[in-house]
Protein backbone atom coordinates (compact mmCIF):
# COMPACT_ATOMS: atom_id res chain seq x y z
CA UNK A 1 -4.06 -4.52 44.47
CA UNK A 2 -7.76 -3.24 43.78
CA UNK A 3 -8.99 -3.65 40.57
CA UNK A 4 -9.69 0.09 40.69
CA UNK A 5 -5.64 0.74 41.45
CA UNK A 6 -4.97 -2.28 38.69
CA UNK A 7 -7.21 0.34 36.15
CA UNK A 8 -5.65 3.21 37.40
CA UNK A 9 -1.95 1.06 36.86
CA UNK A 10 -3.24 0.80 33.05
CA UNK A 11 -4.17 4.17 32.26
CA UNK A 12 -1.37 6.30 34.12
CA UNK A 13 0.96 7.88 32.24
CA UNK A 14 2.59 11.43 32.82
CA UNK A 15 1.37 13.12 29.73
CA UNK A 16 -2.29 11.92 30.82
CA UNK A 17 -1.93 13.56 34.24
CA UNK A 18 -0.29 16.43 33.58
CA UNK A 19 -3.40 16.53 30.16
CA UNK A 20 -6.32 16.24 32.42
CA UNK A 21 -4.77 18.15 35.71
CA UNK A 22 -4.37 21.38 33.37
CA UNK A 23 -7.97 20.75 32.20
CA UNK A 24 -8.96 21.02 35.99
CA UNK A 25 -6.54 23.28 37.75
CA UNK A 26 -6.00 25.71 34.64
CA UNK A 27 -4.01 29.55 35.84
CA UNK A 28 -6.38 32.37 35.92
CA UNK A 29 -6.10 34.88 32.22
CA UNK A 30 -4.16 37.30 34.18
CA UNK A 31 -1.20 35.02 35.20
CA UNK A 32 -0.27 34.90 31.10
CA UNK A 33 -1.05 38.69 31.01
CA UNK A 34 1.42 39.65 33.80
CA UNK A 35 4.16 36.77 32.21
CA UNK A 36 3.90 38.45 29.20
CA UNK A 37 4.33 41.67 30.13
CA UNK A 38 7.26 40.97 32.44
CA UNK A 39 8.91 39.21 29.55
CA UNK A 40 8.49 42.24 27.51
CA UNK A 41 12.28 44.97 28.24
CA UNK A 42 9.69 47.85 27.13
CA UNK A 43 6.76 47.13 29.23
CA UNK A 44 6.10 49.68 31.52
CA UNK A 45 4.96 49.64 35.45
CA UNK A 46 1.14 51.13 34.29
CA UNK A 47 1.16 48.30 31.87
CA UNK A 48 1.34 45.44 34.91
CA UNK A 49 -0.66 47.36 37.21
CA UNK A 50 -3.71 47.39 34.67
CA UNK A 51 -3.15 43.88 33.76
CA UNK A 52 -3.14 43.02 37.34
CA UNK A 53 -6.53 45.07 38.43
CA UNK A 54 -8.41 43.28 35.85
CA UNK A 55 -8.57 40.38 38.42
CA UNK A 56 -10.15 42.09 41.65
CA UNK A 57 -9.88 39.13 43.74
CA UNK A 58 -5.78 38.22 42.93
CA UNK A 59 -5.63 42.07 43.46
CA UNK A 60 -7.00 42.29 46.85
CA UNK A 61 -4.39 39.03 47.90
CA UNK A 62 -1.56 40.99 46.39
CA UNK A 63 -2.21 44.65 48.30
CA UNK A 64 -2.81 42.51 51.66
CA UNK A 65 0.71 40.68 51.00
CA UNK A 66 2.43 43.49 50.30
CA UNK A 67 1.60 45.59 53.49
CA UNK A 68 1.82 42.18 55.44
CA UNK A 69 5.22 41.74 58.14
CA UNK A 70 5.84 39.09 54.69
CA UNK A 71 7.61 42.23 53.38
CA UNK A 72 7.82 44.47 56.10
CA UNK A 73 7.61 47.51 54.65
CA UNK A 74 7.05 51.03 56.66
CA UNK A 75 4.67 52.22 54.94
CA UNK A 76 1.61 51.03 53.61
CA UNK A 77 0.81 50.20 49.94
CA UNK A 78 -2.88 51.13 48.89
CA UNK A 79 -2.68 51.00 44.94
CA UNK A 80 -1.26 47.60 42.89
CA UNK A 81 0.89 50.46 40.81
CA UNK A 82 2.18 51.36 43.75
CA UNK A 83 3.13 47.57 45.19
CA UNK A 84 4.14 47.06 41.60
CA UNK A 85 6.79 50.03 42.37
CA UNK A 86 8.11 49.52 45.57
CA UNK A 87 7.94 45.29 45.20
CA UNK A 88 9.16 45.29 41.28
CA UNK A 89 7.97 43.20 38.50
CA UNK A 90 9.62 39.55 39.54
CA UNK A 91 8.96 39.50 42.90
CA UNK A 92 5.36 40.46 41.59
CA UNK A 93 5.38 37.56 39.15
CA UNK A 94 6.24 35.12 42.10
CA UNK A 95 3.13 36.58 44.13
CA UNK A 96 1.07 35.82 41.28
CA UNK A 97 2.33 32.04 40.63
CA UNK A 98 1.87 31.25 44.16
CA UNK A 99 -1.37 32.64 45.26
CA UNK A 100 -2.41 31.66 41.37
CA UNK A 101 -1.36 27.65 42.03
CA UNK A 102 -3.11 27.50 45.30
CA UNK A 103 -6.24 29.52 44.28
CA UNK A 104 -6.44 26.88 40.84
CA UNK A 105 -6.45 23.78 43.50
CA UNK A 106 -9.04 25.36 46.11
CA UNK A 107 -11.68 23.06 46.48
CA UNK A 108 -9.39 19.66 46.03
CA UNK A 109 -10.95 16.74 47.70
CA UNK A 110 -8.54 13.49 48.28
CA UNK A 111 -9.01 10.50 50.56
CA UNK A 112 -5.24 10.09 50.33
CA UNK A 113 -4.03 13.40 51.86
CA UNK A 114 -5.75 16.11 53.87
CA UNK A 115 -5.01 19.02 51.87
CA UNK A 116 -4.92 21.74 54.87
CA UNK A 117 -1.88 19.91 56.42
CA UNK A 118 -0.98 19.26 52.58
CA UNK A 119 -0.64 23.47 51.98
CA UNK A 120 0.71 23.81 55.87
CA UNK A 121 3.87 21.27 55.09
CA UNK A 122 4.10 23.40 51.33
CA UNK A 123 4.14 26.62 52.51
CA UNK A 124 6.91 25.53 55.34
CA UNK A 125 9.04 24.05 52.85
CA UNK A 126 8.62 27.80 50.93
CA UNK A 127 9.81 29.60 54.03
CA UNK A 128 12.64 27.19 54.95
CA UNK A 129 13.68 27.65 50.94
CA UNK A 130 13.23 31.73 51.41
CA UNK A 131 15.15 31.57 54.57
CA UNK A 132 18.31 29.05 53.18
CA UNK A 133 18.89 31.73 50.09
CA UNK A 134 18.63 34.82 52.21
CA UNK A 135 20.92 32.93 54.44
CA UNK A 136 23.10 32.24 51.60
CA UNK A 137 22.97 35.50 50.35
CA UNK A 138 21.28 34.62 47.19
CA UNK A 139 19.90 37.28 44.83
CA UNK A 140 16.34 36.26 44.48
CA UNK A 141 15.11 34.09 47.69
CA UNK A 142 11.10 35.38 47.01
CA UNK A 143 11.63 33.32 43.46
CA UNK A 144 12.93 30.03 45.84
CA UNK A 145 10.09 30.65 47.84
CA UNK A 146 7.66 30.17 45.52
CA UNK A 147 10.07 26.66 43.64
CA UNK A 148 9.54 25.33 47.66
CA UNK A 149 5.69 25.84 47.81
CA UNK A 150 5.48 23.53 44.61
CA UNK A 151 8.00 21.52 44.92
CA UNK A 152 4.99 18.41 45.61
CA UNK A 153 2.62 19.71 43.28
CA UNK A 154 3.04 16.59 41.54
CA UNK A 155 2.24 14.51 44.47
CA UNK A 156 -0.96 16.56 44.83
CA UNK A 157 -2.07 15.41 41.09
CA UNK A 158 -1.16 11.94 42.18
CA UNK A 159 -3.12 12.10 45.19
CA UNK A 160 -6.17 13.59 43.30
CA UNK A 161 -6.27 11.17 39.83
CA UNK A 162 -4.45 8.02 40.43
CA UNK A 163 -5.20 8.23 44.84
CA UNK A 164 -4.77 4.26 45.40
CA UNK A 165 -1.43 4.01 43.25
CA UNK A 166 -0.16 7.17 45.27
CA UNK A 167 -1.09 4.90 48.70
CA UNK A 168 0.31 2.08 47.47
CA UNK A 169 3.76 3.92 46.96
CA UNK A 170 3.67 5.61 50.30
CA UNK A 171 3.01 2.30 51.82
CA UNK A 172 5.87 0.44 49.58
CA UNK A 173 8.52 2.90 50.39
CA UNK A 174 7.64 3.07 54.00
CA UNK A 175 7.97 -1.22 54.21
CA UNK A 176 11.23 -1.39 52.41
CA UNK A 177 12.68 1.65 53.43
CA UNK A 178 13.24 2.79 50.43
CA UNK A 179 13.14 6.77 48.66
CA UNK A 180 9.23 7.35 47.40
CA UNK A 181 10.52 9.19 44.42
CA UNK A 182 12.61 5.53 43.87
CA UNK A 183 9.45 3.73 44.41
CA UNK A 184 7.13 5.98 42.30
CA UNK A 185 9.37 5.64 39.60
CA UNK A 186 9.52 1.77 39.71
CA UNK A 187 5.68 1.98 39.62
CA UNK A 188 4.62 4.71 37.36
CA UNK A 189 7.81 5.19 35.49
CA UNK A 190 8.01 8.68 36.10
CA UNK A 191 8.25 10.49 40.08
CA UNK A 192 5.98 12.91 41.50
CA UNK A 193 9.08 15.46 41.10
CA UNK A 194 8.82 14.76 37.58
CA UNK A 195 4.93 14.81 37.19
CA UNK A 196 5.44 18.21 39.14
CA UNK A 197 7.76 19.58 36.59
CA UNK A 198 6.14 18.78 33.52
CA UNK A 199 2.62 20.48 34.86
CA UNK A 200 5.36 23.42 35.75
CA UNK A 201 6.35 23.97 32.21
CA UNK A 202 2.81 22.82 31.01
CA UNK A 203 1.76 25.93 32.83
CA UNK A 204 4.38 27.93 31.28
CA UNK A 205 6.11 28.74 34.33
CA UNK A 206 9.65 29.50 34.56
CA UNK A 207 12.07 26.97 33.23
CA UNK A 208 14.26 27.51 36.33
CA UNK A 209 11.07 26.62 38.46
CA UNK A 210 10.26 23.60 36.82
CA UNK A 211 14.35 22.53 37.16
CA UNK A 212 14.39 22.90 40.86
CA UNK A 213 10.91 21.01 41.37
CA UNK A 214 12.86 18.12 38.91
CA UNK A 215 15.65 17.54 40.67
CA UNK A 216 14.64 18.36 44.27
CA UNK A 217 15.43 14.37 45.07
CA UNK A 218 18.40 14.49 43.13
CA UNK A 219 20.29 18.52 43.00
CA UNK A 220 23.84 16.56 41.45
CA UNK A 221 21.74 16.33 38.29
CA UNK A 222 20.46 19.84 38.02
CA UNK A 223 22.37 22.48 36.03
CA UNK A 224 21.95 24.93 38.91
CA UNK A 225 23.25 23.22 41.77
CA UNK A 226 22.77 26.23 44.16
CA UNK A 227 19.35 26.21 43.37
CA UNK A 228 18.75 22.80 43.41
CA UNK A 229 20.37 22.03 46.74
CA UNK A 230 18.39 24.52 48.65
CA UNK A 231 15.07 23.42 47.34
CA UNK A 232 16.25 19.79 48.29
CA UNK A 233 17.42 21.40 52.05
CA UNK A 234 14.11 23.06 52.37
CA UNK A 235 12.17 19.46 51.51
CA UNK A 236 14.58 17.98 54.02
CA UNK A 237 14.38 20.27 56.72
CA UNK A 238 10.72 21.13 56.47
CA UNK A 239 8.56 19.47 58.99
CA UNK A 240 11.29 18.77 61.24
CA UNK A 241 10.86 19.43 65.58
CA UNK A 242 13.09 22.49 65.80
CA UNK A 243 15.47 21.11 68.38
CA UNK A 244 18.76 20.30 67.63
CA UNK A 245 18.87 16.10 67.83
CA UNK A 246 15.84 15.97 65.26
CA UNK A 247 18.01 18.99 62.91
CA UNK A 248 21.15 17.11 63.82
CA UNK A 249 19.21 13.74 62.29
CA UNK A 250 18.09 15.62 58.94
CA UNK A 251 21.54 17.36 58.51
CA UNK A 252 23.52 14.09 58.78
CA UNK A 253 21.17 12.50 55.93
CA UNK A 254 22.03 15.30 53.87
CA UNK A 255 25.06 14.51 50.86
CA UNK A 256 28.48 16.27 51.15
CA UNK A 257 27.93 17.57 48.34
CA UNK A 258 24.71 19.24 49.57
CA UNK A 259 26.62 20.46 52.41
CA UNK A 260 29.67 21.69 50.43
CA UNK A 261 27.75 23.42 47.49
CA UNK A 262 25.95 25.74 50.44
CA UNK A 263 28.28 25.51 52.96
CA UNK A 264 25.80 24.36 55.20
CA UNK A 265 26.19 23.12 58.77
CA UNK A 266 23.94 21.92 61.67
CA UNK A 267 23.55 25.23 63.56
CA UNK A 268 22.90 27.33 60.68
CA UNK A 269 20.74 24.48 59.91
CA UNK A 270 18.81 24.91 63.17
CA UNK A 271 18.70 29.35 62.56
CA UNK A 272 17.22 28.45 58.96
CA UNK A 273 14.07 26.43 60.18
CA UNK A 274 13.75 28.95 63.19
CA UNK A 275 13.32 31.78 60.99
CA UNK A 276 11.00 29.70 58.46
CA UNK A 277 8.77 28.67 61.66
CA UNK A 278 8.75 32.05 63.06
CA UNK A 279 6.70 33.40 59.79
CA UNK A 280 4.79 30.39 58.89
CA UNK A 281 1.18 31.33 60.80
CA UNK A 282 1.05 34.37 59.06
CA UNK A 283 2.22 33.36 55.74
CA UNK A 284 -0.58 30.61 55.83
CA UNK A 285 -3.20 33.00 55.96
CA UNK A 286 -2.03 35.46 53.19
CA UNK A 287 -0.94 32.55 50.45
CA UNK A 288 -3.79 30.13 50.94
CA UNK A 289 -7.04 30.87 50.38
C-alpha cells in the first residue's frame, strides 16, 4: 500500500465523506423549493411551476424530458405548468433529483473510473429498475428509476476522495472472489451502498430512496422487500450481453428469495433488459448533461 492510500486508510470515515462530498456536490436551491412544496397537501400546481422556472437551465432539461419518447406523450408540452399538469408533482420531483444529482457531479475527474461509462452503466441500471416495476406492475416505477441511477453514488465519492482505497478494493474482491460491498466493508468499515445512503439522506432525499440504495447488496434486510429486490435485479442485470446464456448466468446468481418476492424468471428476465436497452441512447442524452 502507498503511503498516500495508508493516509487516505487514516482519515476515511463515512461521516467525513459524506461532510466534504456535500461541500462539493451540494443540490441546486430549487431542489429544496420543489421538496418543500410537494410535501406541502395545500400547495398548488402554480406554486411548483414558479418554483421550478426560477432555475432556467433545470427548466429547459425538464420541458425536453417531458416531450421526449421517455414519456411518450401525444402532444407536446411547451410550459413547466403545463408538464407539471399532465406529469404530476412526484414524477416531477424524481426529474428533478435525477437531472439535479448528475448536474451537481458534472465536471468529476477520477483516475479510478471514467465517469462517461460511469453515468452509461447508472442510467442502465435506472431503466432495467423502471422496466422490472412496470413489469411488476408497481405503482411508481419513474420513483425506482431514479433509486437505480444512484444506487453507486457512493462508489462515485469513493472513487473521487479516497481513489487508491477504492482500487485497492476492486482489486481485493476481484483476487479472492469475494462481494466488493464485503470487501469495502472489511476495509473502510462501512460499503459504498452505505456511503451512498447516508449522502442520500444527507441530501434530504426520500427516506425510501436512501433504503433501496442501502440494501441494494442485501434486499432480505430492507423493510420494503419489493423495492429492494428490484433495485438489487436492476444492479444485477445491468450491463449484462442481452442473450439468453449471459441472462441465464445473472438469473441463476440471483437468491430464491429474490426470485420469489418478484416472481421473477429467466425469460421475463431477458424482456426486462430488452426494454431497458431499447431506451437507453436516448435516455443518456436527456438525463446527463
Amino acid at each position: 500500500m502507498s503511503e498516500e492510500a495508508a493516509q487516505q486508510l487514516t482519515d476515511v470515515s463515512m461521516e467525513r465523506l459524506v461532510t466534504q462530498s456535500s461541500r462539493l456536490y451540494s443540490l441546486p436551491d430549487v431542489y429544496l423549493k420543489v421538496k418543500h412544496i410537494i410535501d406541502d397537501p395545500d400547495s398548488e400546481i402554480r406554486q411548483l411551476g414558479d418554483a421550478l422556472m426560477t432555475d432556467p437551465s433545470l427548466s429547459t432539461r425538464l420541458l425536453t424530458i417531458a416531450n421526449s419518447a421517455f414519456y411518450g406523450l401525444c402532444n407536446k408540452v411547451d410550459t413547466i405548468t403545463r408538464a407539471v399538469q399532465i406529469i404530476g408533482f412526484k414524477q416531477i420531483h424524481n426529474l428533478v433529483v435525477a437531472t439535479s444529482i448528475t448536474h451537481a457531479f458534472q465536471g468529476l475527474c477520477s483516475e479510478t473510473v471514467n465517469i462517461e461509462k460511469f453515468w452509461m452503466a447508472s442510467v442502465e441500471r435506472a431503466l432495467v429498475a423502471r422496466a422490472l416495476a412496470e413489469w411488476k406492475c408497481f405503482p411508481e416505477a419513474e420513483r425506482m428509476f431514479v433509486a437505480g441511477l444512484l444506487l453507486d453514488v457512493g462508489h462515485l465519492v469513493m472513487y473521487e476522495h479516497v481513489p487508491e482505497l477504492a482500487q485497492k478494493a476492486i482489486d481485493c474482491a476481484e483476487a479472492q472472489s469475494k462481494p466488493l460491498h464485503a470487501v469495502e466493508t472489511e476495509l473502510f468499515g462501512f460499503s459504498a451502498a452505505e456511503l451512498g445512503a447516508s449522502l442520500a439522506t444527507h441530501w434530504q432525499l426520500p427516506e425510501n430512496l436512501a433504503s433501496q440504495i442501502l440494501y441494494q447488496d442485501d434486499p432480505s434486510l430492507a423493510p420494503n422487500k419489493i423495492e429492494a429486490a428490484i433495485a438489487h435485479v436492476a444492479k444485477q442485470l445491468a450491463g449484462t450481453v442481452p442473450e439468453p446464456e449471459a441472462v441465464g448466468e445473472v438469473f441463476d446468481t440471483l437468491s430464491v428469495d429474490v426470485k420469489e418476492t418478484l416472481g421473477l424468471s429467466k425469460e421475463d428476465c431477458e424482456d426486462i433488459l430488452m426494454t431497458a436497452l431499447n431506451g437507453l441512447s436516448e435516455t443518456l442524452e436527456l438525463i446527463i448533461p
